[in-house]
Each structure stands twice: as C-alpha cells, then as structure tokens.
Protein backbone atom coordinates (compact mmCIF):
# COMPACT_ATOMS: atom_id res chain seq x y z
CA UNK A 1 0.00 0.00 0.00
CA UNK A 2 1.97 3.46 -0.75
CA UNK A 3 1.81 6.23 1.27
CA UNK A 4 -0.76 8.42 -0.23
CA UNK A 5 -2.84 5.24 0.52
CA UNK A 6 -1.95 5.00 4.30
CA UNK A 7 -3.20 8.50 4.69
CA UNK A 8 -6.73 10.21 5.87
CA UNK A 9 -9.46 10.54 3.43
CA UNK A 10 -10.74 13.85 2.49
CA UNK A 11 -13.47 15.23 0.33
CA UNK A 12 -13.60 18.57 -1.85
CA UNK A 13 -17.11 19.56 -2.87
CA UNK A 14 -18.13 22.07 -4.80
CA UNK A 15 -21.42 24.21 -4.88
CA UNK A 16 -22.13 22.62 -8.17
CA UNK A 17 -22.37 19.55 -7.14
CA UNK A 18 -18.46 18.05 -7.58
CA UNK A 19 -17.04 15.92 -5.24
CA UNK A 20 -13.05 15.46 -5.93
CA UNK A 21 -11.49 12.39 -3.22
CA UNK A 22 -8.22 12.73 -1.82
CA UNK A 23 -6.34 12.67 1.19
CA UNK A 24 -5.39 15.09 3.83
CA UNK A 25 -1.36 15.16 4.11
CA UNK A 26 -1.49 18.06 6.95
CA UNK A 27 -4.44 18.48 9.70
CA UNK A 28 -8.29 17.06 9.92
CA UNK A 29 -11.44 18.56 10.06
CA UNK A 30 -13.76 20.35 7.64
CA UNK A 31 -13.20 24.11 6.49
CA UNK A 32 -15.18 26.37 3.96
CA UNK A 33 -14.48 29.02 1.45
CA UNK A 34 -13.93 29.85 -2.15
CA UNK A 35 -12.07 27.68 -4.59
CA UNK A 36 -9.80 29.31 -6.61
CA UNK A 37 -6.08 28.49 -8.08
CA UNK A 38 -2.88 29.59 -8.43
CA UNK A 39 -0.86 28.86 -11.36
CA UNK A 40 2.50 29.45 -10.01
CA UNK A 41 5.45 26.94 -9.87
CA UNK A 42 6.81 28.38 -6.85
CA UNK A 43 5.84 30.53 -3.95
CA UNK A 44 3.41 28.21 -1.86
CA UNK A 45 5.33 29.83 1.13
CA UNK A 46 4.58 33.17 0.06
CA UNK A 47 1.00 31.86 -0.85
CA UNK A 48 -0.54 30.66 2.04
CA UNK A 49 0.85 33.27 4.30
CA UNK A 50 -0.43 36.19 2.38
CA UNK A 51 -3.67 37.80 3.69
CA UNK A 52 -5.13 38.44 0.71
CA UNK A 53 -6.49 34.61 0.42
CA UNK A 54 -8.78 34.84 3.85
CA UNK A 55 -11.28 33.24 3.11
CA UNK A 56 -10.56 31.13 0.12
CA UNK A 57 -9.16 27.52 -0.60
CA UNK A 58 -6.10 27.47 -3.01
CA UNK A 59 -5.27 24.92 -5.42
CA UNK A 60 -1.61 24.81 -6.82
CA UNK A 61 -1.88 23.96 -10.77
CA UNK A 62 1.90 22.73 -10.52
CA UNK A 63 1.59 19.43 -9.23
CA UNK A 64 4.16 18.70 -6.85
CA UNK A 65 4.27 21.11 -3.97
CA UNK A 66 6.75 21.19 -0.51
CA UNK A 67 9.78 20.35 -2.03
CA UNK A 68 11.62 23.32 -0.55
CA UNK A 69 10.05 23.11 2.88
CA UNK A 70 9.61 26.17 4.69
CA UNK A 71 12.07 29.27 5.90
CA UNK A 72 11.28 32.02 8.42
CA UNK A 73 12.38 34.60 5.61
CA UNK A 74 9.92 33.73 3.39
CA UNK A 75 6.61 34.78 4.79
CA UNK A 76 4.50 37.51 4.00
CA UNK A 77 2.56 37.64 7.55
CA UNK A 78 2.58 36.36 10.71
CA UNK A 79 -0.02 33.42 10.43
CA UNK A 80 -2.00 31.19 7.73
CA UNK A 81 -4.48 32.78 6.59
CA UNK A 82 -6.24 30.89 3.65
CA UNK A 83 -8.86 28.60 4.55
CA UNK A 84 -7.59 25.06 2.98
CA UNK A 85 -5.05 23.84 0.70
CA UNK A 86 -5.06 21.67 -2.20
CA UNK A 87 -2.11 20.15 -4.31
CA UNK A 88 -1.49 17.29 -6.70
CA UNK A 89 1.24 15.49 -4.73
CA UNK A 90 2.63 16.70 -1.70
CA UNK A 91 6.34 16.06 -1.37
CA UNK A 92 7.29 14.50 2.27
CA UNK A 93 11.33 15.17 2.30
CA UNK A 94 11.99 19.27 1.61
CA UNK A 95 15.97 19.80 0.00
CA UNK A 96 16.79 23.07 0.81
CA UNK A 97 19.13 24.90 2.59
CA UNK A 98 17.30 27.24 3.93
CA UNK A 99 14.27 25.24 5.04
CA UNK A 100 13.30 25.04 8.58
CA UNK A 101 10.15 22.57 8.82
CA UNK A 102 8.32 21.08 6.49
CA UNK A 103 4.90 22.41 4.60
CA UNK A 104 2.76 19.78 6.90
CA UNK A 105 4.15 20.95 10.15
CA UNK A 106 3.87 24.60 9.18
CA UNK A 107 0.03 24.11 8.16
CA UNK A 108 -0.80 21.79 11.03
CA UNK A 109 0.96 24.29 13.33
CA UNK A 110 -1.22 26.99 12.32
CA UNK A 111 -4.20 24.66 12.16
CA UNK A 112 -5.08 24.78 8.55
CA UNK A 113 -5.82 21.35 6.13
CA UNK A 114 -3.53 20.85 3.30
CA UNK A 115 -5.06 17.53 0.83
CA UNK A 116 -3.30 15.62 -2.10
CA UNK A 117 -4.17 13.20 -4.41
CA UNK A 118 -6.47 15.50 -6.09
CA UNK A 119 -6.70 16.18 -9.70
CA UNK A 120 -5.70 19.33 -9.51
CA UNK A 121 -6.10 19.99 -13.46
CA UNK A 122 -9.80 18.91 -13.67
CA UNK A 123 -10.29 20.77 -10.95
CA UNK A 124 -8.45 23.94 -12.41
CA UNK A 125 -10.78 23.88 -15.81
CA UNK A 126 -13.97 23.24 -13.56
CA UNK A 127 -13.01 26.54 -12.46
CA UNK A 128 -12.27 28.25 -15.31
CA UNK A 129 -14.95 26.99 -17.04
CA UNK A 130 -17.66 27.67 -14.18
CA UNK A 131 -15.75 30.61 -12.15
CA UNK A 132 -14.73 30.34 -8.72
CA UNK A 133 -17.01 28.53 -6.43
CA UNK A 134 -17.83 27.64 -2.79
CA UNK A 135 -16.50 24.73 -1.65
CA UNK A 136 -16.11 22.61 1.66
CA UNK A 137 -12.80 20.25 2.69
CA UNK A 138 -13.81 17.85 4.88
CA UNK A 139 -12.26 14.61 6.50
CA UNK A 140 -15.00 14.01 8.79
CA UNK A 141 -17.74 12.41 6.58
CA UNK A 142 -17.99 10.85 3.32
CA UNK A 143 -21.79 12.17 2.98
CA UNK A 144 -21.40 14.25 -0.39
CA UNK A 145 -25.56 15.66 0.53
CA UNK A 146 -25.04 16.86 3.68
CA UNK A 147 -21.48 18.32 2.65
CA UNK A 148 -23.15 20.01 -0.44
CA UNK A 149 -25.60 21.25 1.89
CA UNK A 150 -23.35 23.03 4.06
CA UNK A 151 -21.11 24.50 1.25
CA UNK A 152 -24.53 26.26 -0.35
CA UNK A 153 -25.11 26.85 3.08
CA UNK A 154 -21.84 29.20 2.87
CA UNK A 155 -22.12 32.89 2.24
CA UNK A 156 -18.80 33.43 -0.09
CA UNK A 157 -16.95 36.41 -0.31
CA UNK A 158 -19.38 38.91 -1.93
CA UNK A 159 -20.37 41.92 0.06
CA UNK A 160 -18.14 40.24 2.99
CA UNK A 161 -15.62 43.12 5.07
CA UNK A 162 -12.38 40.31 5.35
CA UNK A 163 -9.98 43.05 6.11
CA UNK A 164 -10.88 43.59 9.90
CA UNK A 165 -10.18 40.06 10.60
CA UNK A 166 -6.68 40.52 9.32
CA UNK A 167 -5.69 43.90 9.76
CA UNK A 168 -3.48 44.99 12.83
CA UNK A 169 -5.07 45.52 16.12
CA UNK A 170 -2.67 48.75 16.92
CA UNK A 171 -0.47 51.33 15.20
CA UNK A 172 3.10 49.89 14.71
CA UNK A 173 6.51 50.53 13.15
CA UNK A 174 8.32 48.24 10.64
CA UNK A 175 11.53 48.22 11.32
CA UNK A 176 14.75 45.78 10.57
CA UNK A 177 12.58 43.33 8.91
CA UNK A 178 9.64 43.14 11.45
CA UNK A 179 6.74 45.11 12.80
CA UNK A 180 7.18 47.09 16.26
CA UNK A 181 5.14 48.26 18.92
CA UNK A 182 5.16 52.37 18.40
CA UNK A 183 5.72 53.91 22.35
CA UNK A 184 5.84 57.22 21.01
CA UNK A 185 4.66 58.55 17.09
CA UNK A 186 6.07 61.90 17.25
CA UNK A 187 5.51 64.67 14.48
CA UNK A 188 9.53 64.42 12.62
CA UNK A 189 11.08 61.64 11.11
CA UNK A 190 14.44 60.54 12.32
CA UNK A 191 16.80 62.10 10.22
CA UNK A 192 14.82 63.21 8.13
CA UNK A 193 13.20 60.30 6.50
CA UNK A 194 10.54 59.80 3.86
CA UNK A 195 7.74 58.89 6.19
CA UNK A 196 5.30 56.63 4.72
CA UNK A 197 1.91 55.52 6.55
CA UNK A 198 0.58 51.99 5.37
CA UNK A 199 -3.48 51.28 6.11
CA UNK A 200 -3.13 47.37 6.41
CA UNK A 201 -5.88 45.99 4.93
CA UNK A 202 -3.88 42.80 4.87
CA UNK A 203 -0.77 43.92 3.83
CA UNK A 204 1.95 41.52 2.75
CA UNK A 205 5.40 41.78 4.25
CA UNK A 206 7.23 42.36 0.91
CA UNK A 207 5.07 45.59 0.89
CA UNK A 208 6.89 47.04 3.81
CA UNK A 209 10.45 45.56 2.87
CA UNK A 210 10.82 47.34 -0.41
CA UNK A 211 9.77 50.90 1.24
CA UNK A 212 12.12 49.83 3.81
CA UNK A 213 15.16 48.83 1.11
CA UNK A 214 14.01 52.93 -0.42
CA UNK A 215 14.87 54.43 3.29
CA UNK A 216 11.65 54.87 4.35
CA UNK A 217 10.63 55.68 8.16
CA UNK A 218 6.96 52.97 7.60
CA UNK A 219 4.22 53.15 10.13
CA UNK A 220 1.71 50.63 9.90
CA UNK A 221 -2.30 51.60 10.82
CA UNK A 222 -4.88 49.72 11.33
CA UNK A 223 -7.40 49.67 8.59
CA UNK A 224 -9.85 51.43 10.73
CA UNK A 225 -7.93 54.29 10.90
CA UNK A 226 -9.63 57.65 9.33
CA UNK A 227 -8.56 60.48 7.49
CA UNK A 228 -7.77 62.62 10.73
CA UNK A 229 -5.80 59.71 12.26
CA UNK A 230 -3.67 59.06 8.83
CA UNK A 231 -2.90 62.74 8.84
CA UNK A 232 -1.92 63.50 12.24
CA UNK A 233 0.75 60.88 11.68
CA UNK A 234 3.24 63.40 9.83
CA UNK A 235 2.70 61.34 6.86
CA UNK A 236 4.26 62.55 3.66
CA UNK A 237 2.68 59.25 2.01
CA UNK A 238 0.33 56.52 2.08
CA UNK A 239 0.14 53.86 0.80
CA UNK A 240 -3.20 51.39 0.88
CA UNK A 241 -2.02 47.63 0.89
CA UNK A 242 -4.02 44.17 -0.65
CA UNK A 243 -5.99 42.48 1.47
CA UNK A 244 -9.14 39.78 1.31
CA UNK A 245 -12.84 39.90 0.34
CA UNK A 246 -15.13 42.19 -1.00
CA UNK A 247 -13.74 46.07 -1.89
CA UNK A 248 -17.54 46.98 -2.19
CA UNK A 249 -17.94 46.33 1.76
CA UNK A 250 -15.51 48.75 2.98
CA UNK A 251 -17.39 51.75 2.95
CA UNK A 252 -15.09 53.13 6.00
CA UNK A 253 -12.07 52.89 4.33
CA UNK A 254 -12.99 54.29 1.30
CA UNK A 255 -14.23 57.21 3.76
CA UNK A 256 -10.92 57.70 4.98
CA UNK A 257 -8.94 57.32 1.86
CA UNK A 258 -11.65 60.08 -0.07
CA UNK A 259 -10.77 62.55 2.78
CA UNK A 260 -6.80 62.37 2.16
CA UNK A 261 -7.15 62.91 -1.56
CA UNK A 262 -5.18 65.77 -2.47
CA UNK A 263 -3.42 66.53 0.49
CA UNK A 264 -0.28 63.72 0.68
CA UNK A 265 0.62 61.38 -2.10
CA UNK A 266 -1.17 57.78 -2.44
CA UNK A 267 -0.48 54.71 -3.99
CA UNK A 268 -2.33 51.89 -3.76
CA UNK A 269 -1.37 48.11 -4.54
CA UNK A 270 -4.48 45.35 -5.31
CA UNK A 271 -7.27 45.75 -2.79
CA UNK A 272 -5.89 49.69 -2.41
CA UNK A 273 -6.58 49.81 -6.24
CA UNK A 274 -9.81 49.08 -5.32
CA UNK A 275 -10.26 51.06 -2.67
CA UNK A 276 -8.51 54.20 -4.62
CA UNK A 277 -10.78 53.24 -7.52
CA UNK A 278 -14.14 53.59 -5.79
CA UNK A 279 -12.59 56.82 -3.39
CA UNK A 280 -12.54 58.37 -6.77
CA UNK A 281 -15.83 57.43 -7.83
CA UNK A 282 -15.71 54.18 -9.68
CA UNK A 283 -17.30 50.76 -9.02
CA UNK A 284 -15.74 47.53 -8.75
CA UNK A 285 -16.98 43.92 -10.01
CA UNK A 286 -16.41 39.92 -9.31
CA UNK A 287 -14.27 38.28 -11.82
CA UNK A 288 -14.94 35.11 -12.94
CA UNK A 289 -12.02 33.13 -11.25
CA UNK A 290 -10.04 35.66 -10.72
CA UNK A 291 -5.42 36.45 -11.27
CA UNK A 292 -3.79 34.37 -8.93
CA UNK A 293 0.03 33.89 -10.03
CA UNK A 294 3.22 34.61 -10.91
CA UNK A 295 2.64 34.91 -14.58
CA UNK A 296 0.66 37.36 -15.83
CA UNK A 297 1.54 39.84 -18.66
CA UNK A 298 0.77 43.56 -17.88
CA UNK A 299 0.73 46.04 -20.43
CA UNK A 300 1.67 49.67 -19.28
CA UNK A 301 -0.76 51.72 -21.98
CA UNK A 302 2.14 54.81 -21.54
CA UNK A 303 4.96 53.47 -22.08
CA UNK A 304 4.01 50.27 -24.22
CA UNK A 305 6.52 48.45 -21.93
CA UNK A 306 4.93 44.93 -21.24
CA UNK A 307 5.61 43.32 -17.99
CA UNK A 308 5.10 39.99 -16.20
CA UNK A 309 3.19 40.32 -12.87
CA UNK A 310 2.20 38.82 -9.81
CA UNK A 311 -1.48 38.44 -9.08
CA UNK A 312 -3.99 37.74 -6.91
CA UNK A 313 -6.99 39.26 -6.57
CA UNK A 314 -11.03 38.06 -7.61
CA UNK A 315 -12.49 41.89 -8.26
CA UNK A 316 -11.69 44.38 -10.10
CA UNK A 317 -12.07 48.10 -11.11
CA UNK A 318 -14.58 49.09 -14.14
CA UNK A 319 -12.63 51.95 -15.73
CA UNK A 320 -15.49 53.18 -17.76
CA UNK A 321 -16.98 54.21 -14.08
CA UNK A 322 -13.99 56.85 -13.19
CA UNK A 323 -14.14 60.01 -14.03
CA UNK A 324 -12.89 61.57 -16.89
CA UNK A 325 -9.81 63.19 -15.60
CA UNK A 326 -8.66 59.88 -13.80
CA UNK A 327 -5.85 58.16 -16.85
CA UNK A 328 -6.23 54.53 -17.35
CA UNK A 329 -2.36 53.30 -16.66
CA UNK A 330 -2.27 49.04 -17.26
CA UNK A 331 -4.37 46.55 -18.74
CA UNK A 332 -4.09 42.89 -18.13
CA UNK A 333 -3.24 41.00 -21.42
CA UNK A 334 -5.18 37.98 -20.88
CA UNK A 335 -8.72 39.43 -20.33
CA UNK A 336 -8.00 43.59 -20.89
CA UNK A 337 -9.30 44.24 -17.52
CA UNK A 338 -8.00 47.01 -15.40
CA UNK A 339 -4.86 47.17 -13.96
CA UNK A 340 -3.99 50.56 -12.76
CA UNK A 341 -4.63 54.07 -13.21
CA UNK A 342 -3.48 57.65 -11.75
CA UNK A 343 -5.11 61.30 -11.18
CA UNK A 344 -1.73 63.50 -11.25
CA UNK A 345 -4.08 66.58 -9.76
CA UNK A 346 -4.97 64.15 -6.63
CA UNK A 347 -0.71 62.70 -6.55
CA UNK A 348 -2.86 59.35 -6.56
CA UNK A 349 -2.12 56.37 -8.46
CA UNK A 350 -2.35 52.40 -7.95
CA UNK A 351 -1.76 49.41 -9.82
CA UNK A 352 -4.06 46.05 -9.63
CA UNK A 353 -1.30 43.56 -9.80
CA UNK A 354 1.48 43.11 -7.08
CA UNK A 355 4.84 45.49 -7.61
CA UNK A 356 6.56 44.01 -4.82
CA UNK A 357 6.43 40.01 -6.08
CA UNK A 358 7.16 37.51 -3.13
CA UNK A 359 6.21 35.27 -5.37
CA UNK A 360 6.93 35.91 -8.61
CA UNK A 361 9.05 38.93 -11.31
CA UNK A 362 10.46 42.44 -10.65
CA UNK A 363 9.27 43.76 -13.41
CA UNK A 364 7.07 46.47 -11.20
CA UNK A 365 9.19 47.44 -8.61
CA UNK A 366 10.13 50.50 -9.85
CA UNK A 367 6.97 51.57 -8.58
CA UNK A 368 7.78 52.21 -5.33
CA UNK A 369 10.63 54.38 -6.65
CA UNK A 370 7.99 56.39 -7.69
CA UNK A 371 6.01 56.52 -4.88
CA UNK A 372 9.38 57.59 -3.25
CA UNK A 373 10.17 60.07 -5.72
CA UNK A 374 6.52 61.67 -5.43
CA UNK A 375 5.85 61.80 -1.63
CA UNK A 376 10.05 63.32 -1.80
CA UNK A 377 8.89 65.85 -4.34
CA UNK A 378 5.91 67.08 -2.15
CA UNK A 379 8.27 67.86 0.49
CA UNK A 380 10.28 69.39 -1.26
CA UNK A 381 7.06 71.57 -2.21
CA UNK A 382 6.35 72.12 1.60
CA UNK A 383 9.52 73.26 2.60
C-alpha cells in the first residue's frame, strides 16, 4: 500500500455539485471558502501566508508542492491565513538549505488542512470553465448531501468586510525586517526620513520591505484608521495595501482614503486599487475566477513596456466608471481588464497587480521608486 494510501481521506465539494477524493497530508477537520487556483510553480510559502487569500481555498496547478520546505524569511505575515489547501502530490522530504520545517508541520501548526491526491487539473478547468465557487474540505464524513448542503449553506466572499479580521489591532513601526510596537509617534522623522503611513488591509510583508530597502521611516495603521488619524501621523505618504474579500464592503475605508485625496501622495497596490478606484468614484466587479500567479503579462498603456506580474486578486475596477480626468495606466493582457490608473491633480495612483512580487518577477518594482520620488517631491514643495 503506498503512502498516499496510508493516509486520511478527504473530500472537496463544490457548490455545483463536484465531489473530488483525496487525502489530507497536513491536519483534519472540515473548512469552507472559495475555490480558486494559483498557477504558479513556486511561492506556496509566500501563498498561504499572504492575507489576501482569507477566506478562500487554493489549489496549486503545478503538481508537486513542498519540495523546498519552509524558511522564516519567506513569509508575507505572521499566520495562515487561507482557509484550505489543495495540491497534486505533496512532497514528504523538503531539499533546501534554507528550510526550517516542512509544509505539513507549518500548516498543522497553524491549524489549517492541506489535501493531495487531487486532480488538480480537472479541478483547475472546472473553475475556469464555471468561475470560482464555494466549496467545503472535509475529512469528517464521506456524505457528499449533507457536505453540499453546508457548502450552499456558505455565504462566499461577496459583500463580505475580510480586512478587519486581518488587519493589525494597533499602530506599529516596521523596522529591521519586522513590525514594532510604536511607544511614542512623534511629528519628525528621524533624520529626516521619507515617512510613509501603510493602512493594512492585509498587507503583505514584501510591501513594507521594499519601502524599507528605499529608506523609508513605515508606520503601519490599522485599517480602521480615518482620514484625521492618517494625517496627524506626519505622513508625507500613504500607501493602501491588498488584502481579502469584497472592496464593495468597505465603505469606512474608502471614507478615509476620499478625505486624504489631495493633500499627501497615495499609492495603492491590489485591494488599495480598489479602494482608490471607488474613493474616486468608480465601481468595482467579481471576476470570474479571478489572477492568482506569478505569470501574468501587464501592459503599461504609456509606455508600451509589457511586464510579467504577480497576481492575486477576484475583483476588479470598471474603468469606464472613473471620471474623466482619472488616466487609465495598465491593462491585463489575458482578459483587458484594469490594472492601474493615476489622477496626477490628486498625486494618486495604484496598480491592480502586485509590484513588490514575493512570489513571482520584478518587473514592477520601480513603482515604489515612484512613490518615493513623489511623496520626496511634495516635500520638497512644503519646505
């Protein structure tokens, strides 16, 4: 009997009515959310420690996944925060010199379900074909009615605020590679520093590393924070991170963010497109299955430069909503959908896909050079 064999069973069913059998290689129990996959050969690290998937179930498309284990570098947040995890064949023995534990113990240590033996590329076109669905893990019972049930039972992601259950609890500082506890704001940054205020809405580690690589003095708010509270900071900047769920349910931070435009320079980076989009007076709409990867080609409509991104996001912003005066920037290749856009008069702009990788290309990160050179420009305006 091989391994796989020896191992728990575990069900995936889908609101439609699929029921895919495999086996649970990390944890037990039965989990909800929405299926969606990720079509990148590397990054699972990076993957199921990034906010942004609260509340979903991931499937890797490349089929063999933990064969680099896991490092403390790596991560892009403190926790787990997707729902479930689903590969082809989960590989047991990590080589890698940096690896500290394995993929199993990292899930099972954060409580989370990771299941193989799946066929991940029927699954994949299901998806693609149909659009992202519920869908319930479960190795508690092999009753496909009463786990189809409880998975149309579900509510999904739509009109669902995600962010507070991942934001910070308190104002902090990144600093050296990790967030700190702020004992005192103050009005001047030390030596005079770029100082650049971050709403976490979810926001990724990477995020904070590359304004940290630019020089920047970062302070970190909670997503609750308003308008009064992101000024009072000093800020010469902010920037509005990614983060989970539906951009149409956060009424309050688009609040906040429509009461700073104009007055300090913004950038925003996935769900802070969103936010930025609808602060300006767009809408925003589901996508089908949504950009999740490492490999998806960008086209920057100014300079004609194409790059390769990393994605992951399941809404988007309807251009054809902005105003008039707000420039359409990117446009994703694959389906023409928006991928960033700027108001020059506001010193706004934001981008859909992910500048900062962790998974995935550089192409982008000159982006944050020019949120650098902007919010240094408005000082120099000030002074």
């Amino acid at each position: 009997m091989s391994l796989l064999r020896q191992q728990q069973p575990a069900l995936l069913v889908l609101e439609d009515g699929s029921v895919y059998h495999g086996y649970a290689f990390a944890g037990s129990g039965e989990v909800l959310g929405e299926v969606v996959f990720n079509t990148g050969m590397t990054g699972y690290q990076e993957v199921i420690t990034d906010p942004s998937y609260k509340g979903q179930i991931v499937a890797m498309t490349y089929p063999l996944v933990g064969s680099y284990g896991i490092n403390p570098e790596d991560r892009e947040s403190a926790g787990v925060h997707l729902e479930g995890f689903i590969v082809k064949e989960y590989q047991t023995r990590p080589s890698n010199w940096r690896s500290r534990q394995t993929l199993k113990t990292f899930l099972e240590d954060h409580g989370r379900i990771g299941i193989e033996g799946i066929d991940t590329r029927a699954l994949t076109r299901r998806i693609r074909l149909t659009g992202a669905m519920r869908g319930i893990i479960s190795t508690e019972t092999a009753d496909t009615d009463l786990l189809l049930t409880r998975v149309r039972a579900y509510p999904g992601l739509v009109g669902r605020d995600l962010v507070k259950t991942v934001t910070c609890k308190k104002p902090c500082r990144w600093r050296d590679g990790a967030p700190r506890q702020i004992r005192t704001m103050g009005m001047r940054s030390p030596r005079g520093k770029l100082r650049a205020v971050v709403l976490d809405c979810g926001v990724k580690y990477n995020i904070l590393r590359r304004l940290e690589e630019r020089g920047c003095e970062i302070i970190i708010l909670p997503a609750t924070a308003t308008a009064e509270d992101i000024l009072s900071c000093g800020a010469h900047g902010l920037l509005l991170s990614n983060g989970p769920g539906d951009p149409a349910a956060l009424s309050y931070i688009v609040d906040a963010v429509r009461n700073v435009l104009g007055k300090i320079p913004i950038f925003g980076i996935c769900l802070g497109h969103q936010i930025l989009g609808q602060a300006l007076g767009g809408r925003t709409l589901k996508l089908k299955f949504g950009h999740h990867g490492i490999n998806q080609p960008t086209k920057d409509d100014r300079t004609k430069r194409i790059e390769i991104t990393s994605q992951n996001h399941g809404f988007v912003v309807l251009p054809e909503s902005l105003p008039a005066d707000i420039e359409a920037t990117h446009e994703n290749l694959n389906d023409r959908t928006s991928e960033g856009m700027i108001s020059p008069a506001l010193k706004a702009f934001s981008v859909q896909y992910h500048p900062e990788a962790a998974p995935g290309p550089h192409d982008a990160t000159y982006l944050f050079d020019e949120f650098v050179g902007l919010m240094e420009k408005e000082r120099e305006k000030s002074r």
